[in-house]
Protein backbone atom coordinates (compact mmCIF):
# COMPACT_ATOMS: atom_id res chain seq x y z
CA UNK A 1 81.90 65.47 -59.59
CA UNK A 2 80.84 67.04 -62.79
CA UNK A 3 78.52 70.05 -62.94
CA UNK A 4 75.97 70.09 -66.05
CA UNK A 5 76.80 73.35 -67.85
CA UNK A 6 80.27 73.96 -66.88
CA UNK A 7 83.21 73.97 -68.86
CA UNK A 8 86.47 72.82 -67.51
CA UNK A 9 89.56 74.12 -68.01
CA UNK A 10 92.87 72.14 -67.21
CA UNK A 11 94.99 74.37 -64.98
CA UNK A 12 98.31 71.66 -64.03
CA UNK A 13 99.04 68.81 -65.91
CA UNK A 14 102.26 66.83 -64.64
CA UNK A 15 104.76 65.92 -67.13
CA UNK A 16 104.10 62.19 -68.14
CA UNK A 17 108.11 61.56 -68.17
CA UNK A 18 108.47 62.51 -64.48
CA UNK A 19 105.47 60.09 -63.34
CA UNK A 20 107.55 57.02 -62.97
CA UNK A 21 110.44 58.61 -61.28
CA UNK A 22 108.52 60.31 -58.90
CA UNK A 23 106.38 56.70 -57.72
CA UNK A 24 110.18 55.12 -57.77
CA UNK A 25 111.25 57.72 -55.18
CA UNK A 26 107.86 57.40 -53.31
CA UNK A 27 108.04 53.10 -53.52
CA UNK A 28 111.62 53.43 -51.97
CA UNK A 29 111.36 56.27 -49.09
CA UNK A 30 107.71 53.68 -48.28
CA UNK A 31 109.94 50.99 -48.31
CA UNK A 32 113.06 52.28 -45.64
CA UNK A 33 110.05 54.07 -43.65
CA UNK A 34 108.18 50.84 -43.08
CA UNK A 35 111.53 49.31 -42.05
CA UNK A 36 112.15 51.94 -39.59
CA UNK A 37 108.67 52.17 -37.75
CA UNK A 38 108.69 52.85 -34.39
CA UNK A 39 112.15 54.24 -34.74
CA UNK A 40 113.22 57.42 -33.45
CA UNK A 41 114.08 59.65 -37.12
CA UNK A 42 114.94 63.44 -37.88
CA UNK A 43 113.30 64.40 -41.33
CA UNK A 44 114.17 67.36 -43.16
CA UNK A 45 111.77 68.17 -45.86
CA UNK A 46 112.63 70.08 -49.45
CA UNK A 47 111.69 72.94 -48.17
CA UNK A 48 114.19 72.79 -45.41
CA UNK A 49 111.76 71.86 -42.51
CA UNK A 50 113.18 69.35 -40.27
CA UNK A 51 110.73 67.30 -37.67
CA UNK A 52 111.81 64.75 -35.32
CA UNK A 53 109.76 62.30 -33.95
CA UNK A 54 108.92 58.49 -34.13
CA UNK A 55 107.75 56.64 -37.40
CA UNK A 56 104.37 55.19 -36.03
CA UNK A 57 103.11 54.72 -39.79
CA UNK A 58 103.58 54.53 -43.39
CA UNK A 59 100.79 54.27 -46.10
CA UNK A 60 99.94 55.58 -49.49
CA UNK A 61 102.37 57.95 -49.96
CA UNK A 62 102.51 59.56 -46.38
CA UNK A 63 105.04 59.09 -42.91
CA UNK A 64 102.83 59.17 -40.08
CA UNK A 65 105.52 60.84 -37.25
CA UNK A 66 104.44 60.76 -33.77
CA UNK A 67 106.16 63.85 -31.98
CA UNK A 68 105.73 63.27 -28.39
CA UNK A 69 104.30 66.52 -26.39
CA UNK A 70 103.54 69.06 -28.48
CA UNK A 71 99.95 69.03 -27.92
CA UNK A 72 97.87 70.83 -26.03
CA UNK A 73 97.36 70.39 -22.48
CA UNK A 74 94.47 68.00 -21.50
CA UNK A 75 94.60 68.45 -17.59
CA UNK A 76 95.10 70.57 -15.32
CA UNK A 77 98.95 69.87 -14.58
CA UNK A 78 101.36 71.45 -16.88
CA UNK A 79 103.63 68.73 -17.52
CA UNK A 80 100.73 66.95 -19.50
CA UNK A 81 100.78 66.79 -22.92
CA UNK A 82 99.15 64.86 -25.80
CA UNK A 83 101.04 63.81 -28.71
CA UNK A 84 101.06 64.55 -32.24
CA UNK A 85 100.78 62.83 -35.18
CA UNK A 86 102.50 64.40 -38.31
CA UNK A 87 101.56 63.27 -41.62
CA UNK A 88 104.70 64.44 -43.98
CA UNK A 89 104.17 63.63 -47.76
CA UNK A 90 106.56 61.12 -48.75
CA UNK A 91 108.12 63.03 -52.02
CA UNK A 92 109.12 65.79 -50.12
CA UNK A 93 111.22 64.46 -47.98
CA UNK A 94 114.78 65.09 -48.49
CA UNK A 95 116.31 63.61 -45.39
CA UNK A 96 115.65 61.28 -43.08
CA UNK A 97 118.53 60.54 -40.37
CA UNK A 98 117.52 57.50 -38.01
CA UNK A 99 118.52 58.75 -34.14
CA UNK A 100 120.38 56.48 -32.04
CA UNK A 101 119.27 56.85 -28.48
């Protein structure tokens, strides 16, 4: 959307060199997520997160991870919980460790 009268100012460019390394690294970590859907994973992200759940999803650059009852409670008996669906960013993942059960 472009406002008449306004100028605009550039504040983040990304580096044109780094573009095809980063949609590499995205292309593969699509690829072994897709493989791995509704597979029990640990992720750890770059900034040292780490999530564990089940891979319900991958599109377009994000891991959909379904964490099973961590919700909030829809009735009136504690032990019932809805789950949640992550969305983690696919280039910031640093680890993803598939969880044998």
């Amino acid at each position: 959307m472009h406002s008449p009268g306004l100028q605009e100012q550039t504040i983040y460019h990304a580096n044109p060199n780094v573009n095809p390394t980063l949609k590499s690294i995205r292309d593969h970590i699509h690829h072994v997520c897709r493989q791995h859907v509704n597979r029990y994973v640990r992720v750890e992200t770059m900034d040292g997160d780490v999530f564990e759940g089940i891979i319900v999803h991958c599109d377009k650059g994000i891991l959909y991870l379904k964490q099973p009852g961590k919700g909030m409670g829809r009735s009136f008996s504690q032990n019932y919980y809805n789950d949640v669906i992550l969305p983690l960013v696919l280039y910031e993942l640093l680890v993803i460790t598939l969880m044998l059960l």
